[in-house]
N, C-alpha and C. Protein backbone atom coordinates (compact mmCIF):
# COMPACT_ATOMS: atom_id res chain seq x y z
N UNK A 1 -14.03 -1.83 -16.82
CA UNK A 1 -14.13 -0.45 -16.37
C UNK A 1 -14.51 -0.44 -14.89
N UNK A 2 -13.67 0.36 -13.97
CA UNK A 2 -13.86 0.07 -12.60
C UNK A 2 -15.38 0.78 -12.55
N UNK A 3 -15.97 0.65 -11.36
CA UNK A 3 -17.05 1.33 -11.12
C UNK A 3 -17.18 1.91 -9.69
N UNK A 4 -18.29 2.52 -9.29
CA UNK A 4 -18.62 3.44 -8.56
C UNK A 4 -18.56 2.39 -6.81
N UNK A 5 -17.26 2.17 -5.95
CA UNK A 5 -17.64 1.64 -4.67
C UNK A 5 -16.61 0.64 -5.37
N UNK A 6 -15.73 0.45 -6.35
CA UNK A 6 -14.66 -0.53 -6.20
C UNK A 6 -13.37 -0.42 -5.69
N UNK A 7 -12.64 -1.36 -4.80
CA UNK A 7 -11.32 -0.53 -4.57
C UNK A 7 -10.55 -0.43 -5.49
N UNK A 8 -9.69 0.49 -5.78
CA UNK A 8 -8.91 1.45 -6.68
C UNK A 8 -7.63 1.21 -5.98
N UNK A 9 -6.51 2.06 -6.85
CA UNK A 9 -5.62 3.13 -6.58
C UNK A 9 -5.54 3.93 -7.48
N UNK A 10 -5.21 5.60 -7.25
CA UNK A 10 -4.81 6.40 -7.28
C UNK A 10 -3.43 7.15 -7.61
N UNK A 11 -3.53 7.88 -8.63
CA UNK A 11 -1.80 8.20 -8.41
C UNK A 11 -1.41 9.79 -8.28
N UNK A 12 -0.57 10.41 -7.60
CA UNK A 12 -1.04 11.99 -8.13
C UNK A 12 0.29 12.48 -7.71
N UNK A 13 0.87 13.63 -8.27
CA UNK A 13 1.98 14.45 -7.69
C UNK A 13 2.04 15.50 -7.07
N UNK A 14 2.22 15.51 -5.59
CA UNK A 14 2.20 16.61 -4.49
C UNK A 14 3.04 17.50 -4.51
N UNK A 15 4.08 17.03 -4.87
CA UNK A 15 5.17 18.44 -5.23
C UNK A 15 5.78 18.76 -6.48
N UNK A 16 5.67 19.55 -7.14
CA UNK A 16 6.86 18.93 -8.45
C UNK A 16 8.29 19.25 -7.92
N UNK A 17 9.43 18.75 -8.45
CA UNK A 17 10.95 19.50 -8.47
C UNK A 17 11.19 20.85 -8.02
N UNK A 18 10.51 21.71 -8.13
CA UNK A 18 10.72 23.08 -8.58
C UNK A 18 9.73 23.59 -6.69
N UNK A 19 9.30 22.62 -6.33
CA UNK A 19 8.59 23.26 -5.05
C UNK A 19 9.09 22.13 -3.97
N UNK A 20 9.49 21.22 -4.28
CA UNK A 20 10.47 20.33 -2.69
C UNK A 20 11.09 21.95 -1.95
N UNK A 21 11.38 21.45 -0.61
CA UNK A 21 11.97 22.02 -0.28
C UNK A 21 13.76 22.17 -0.09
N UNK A 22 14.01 23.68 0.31
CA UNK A 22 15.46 23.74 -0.26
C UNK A 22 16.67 22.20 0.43
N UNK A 23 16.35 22.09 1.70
CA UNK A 23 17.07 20.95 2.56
C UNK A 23 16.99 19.62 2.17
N UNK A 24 16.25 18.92 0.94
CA UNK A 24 15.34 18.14 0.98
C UNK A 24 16.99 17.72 -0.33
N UNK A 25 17.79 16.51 0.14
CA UNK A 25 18.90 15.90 -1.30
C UNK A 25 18.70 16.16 -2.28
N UNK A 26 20.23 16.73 -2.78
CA UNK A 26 19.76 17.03 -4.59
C UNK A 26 19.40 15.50 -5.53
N UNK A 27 19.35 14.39 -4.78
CA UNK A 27 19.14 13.33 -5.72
C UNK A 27 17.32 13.23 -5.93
N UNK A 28 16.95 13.55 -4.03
CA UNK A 28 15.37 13.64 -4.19
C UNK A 28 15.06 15.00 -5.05
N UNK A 29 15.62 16.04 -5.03
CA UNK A 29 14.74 17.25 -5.01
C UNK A 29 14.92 17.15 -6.21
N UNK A 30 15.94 16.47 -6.92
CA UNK A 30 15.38 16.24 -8.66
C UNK A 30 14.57 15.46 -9.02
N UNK A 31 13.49 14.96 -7.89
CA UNK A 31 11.70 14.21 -8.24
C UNK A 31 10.97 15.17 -8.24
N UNK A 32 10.02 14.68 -8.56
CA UNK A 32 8.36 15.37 -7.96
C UNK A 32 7.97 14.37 -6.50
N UNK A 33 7.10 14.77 -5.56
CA UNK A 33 6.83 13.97 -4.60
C UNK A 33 6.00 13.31 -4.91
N UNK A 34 5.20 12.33 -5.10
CA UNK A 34 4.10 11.22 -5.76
C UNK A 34 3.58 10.64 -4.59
N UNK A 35 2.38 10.71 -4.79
CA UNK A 35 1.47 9.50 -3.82
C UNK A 35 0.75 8.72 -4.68
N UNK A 36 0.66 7.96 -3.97
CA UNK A 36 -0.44 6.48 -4.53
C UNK A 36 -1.18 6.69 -3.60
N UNK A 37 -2.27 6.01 -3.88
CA UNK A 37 -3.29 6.38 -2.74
C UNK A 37 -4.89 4.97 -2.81
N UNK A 38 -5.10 3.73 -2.03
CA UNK A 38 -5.98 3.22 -2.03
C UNK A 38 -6.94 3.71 -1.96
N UNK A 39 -8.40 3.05 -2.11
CA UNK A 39 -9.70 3.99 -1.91
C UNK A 39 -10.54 3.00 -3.10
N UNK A 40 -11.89 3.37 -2.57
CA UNK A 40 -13.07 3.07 -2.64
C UNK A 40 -13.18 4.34 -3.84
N UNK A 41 -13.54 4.16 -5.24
CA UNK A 41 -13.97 4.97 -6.29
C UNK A 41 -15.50 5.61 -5.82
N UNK A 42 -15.27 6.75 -6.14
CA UNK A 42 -16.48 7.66 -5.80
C UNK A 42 -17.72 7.96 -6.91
N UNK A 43 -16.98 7.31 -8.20
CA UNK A 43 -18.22 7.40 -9.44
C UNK A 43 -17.25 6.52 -10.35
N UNK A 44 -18.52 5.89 -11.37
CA UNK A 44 -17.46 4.66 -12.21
C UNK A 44 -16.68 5.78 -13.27
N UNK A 45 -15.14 5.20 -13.82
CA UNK A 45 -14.17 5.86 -14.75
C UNK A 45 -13.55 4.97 -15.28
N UNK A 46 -12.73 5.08 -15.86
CA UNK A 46 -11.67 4.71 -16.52
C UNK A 46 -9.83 4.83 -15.97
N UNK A 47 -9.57 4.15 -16.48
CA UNK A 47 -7.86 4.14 -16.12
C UNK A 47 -7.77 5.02 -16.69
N UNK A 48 -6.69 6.15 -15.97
CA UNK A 48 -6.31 7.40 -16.81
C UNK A 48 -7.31 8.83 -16.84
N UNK A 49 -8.52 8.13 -15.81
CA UNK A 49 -9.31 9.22 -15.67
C UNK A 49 -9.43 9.97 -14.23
N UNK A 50 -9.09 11.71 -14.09
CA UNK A 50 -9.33 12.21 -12.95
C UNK A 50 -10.21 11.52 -12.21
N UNK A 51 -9.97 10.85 -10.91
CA UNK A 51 -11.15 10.82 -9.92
C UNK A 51 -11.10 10.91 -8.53
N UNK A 52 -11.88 10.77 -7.53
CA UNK A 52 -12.03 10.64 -6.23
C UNK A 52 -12.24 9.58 -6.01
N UNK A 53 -11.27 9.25 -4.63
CA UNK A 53 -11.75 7.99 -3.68
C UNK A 53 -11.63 8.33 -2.17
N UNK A 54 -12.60 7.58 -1.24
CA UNK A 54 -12.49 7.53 -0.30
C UNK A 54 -11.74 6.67 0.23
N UNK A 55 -11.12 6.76 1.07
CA UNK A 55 -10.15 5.26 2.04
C UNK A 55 -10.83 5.09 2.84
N UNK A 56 -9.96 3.43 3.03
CA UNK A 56 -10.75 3.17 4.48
C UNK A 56 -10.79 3.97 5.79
N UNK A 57 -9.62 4.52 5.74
CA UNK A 57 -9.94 6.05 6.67
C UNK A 57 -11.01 7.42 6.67
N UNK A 58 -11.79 6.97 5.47
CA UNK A 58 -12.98 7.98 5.20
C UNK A 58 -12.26 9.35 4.52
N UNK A 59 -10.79 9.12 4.10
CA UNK A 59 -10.13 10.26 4.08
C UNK A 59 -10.59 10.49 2.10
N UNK A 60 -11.09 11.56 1.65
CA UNK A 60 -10.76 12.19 0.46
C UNK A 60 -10.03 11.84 -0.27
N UNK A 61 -9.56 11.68 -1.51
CA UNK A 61 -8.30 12.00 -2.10
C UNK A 61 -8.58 11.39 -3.79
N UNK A 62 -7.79 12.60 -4.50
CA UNK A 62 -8.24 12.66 -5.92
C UNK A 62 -6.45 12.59 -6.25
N UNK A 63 -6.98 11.88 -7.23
CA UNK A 63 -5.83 11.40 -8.52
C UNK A 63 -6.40 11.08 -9.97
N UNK A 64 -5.26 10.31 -10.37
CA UNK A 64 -5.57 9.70 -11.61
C UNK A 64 -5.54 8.24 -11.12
N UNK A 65 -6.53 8.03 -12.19
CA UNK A 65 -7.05 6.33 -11.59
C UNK A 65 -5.81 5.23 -12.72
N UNK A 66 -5.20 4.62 -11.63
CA UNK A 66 -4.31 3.94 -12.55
C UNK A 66 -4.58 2.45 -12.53
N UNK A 67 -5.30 2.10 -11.25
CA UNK A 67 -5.96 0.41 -11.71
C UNK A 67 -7.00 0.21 -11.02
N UNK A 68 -7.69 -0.88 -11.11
CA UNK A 68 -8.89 -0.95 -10.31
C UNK A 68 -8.58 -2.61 -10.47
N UNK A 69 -9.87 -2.83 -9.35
CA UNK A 69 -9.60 -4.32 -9.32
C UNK A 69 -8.67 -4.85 -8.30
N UNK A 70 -8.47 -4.51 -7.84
CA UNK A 70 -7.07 -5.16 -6.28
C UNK A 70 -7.21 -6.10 -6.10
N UNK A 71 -6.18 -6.43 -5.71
CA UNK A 71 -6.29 -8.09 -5.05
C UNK A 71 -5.18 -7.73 -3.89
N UNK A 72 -5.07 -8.83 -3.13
CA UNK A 72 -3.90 -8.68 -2.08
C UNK A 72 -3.14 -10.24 -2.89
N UNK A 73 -1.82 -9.81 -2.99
CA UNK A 73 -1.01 -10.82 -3.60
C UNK A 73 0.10 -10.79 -2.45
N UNK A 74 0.20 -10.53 -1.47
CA UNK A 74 1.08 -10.76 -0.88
C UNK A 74 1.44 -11.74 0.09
N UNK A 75 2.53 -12.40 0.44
CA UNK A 75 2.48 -13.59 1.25
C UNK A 75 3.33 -13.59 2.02
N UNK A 76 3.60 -14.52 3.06
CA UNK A 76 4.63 -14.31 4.41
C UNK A 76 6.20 -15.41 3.96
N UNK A 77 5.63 -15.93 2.43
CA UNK A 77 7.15 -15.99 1.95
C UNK A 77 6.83 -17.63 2.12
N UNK A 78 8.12 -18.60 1.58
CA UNK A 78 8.22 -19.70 1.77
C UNK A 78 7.98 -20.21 2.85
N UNK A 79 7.84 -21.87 3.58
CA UNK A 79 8.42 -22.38 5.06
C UNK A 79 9.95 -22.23 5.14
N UNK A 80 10.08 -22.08 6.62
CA UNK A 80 11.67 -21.72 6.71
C UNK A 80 11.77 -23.20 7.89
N UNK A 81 12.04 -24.24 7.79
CA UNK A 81 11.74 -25.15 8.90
C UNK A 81 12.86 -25.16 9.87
N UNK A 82 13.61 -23.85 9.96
CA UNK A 82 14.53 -24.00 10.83
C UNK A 82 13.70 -22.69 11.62
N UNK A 83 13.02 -21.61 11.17
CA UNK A 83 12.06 -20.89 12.59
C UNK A 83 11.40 -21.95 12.68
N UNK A 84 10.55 -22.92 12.20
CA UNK A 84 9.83 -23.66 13.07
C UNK A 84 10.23 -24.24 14.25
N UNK A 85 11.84 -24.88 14.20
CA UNK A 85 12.27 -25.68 14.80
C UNK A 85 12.53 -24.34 15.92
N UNK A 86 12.81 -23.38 15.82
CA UNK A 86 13.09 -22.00 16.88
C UNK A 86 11.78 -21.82 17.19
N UNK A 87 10.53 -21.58 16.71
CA UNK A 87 9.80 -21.62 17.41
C UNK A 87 8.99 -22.54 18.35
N UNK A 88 9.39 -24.04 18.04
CA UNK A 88 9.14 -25.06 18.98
C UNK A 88 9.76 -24.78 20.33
N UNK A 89 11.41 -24.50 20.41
CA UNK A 89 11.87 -23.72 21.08
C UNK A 89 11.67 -22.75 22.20
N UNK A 90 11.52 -21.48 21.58
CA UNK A 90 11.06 -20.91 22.53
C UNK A 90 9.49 -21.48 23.04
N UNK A 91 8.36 -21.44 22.83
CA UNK A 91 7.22 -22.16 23.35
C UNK A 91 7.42 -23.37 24.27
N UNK A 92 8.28 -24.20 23.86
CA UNK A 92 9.23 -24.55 25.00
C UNK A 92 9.55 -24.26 26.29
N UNK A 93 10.31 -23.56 26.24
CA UNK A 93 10.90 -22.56 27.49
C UNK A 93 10.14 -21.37 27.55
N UNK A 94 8.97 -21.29 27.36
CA UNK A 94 7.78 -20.28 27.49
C UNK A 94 7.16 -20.92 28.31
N UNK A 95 6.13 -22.04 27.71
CA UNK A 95 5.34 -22.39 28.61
C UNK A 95 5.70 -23.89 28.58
N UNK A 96 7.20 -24.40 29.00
CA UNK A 96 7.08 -25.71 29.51
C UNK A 96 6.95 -27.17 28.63
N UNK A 97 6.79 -26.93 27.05
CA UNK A 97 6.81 -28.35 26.63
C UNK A 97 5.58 -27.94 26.17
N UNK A 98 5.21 -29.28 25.17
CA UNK A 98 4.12 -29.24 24.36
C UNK A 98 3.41 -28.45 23.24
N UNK A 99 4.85 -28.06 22.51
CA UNK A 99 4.43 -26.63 21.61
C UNK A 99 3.33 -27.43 20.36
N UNK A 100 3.08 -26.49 19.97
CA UNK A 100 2.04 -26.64 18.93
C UNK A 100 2.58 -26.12 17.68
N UNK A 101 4.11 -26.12 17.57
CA UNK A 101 4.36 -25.28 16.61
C UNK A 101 4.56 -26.48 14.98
């Protein structure tokens, strides 16, 4: 159960279908607009329960709490050893030899 000061996300719907605006593609304007929203939980809840979080922007924002617990899983991907070999390269002809790449 997340608690009170853990990072979160948030989920909530800002527009439904029926309030997009008129200019806005008939492929979008047959959504609702949805945000997700990171943040710091403002009191402990449950998944599935109304709440508030703050962001790291100090900014407000209430949803439904859909996970808690974050992690950053993201990565800059495999080695590619042919940018390495491009970045030896330019550093090279940057500053002259001796790259560090």
């Amino acid at each position: 159960m997340p608690k009170q000061g853990d990072w979160v996300r948030i989920h909530s719907v800002v527009l439904s279908p029926d309030q997009r605006a008129p200019q806005v593609p008939e492929d979008t304007a047959g959504v609702p607009l949805e945000m997700w929203v990171k943040g710091y939980l403002t009191e402990d809840a449950q998944v599935g329960d109304a709440v508030t979080v703050r962001t790291a922007a100090g900014r407000l924002a209430q949803g439904t709490l859909t996970e808690g617990g974050l992690t950053y899983t993201h990565s800059f991907g495999d080695n590619v050893p042919e940018l390495r070999q491009v970045a030896a390269m330019v550093w090279d002809r940057v500053f002259g030899g001796d790259s560090h790449a």
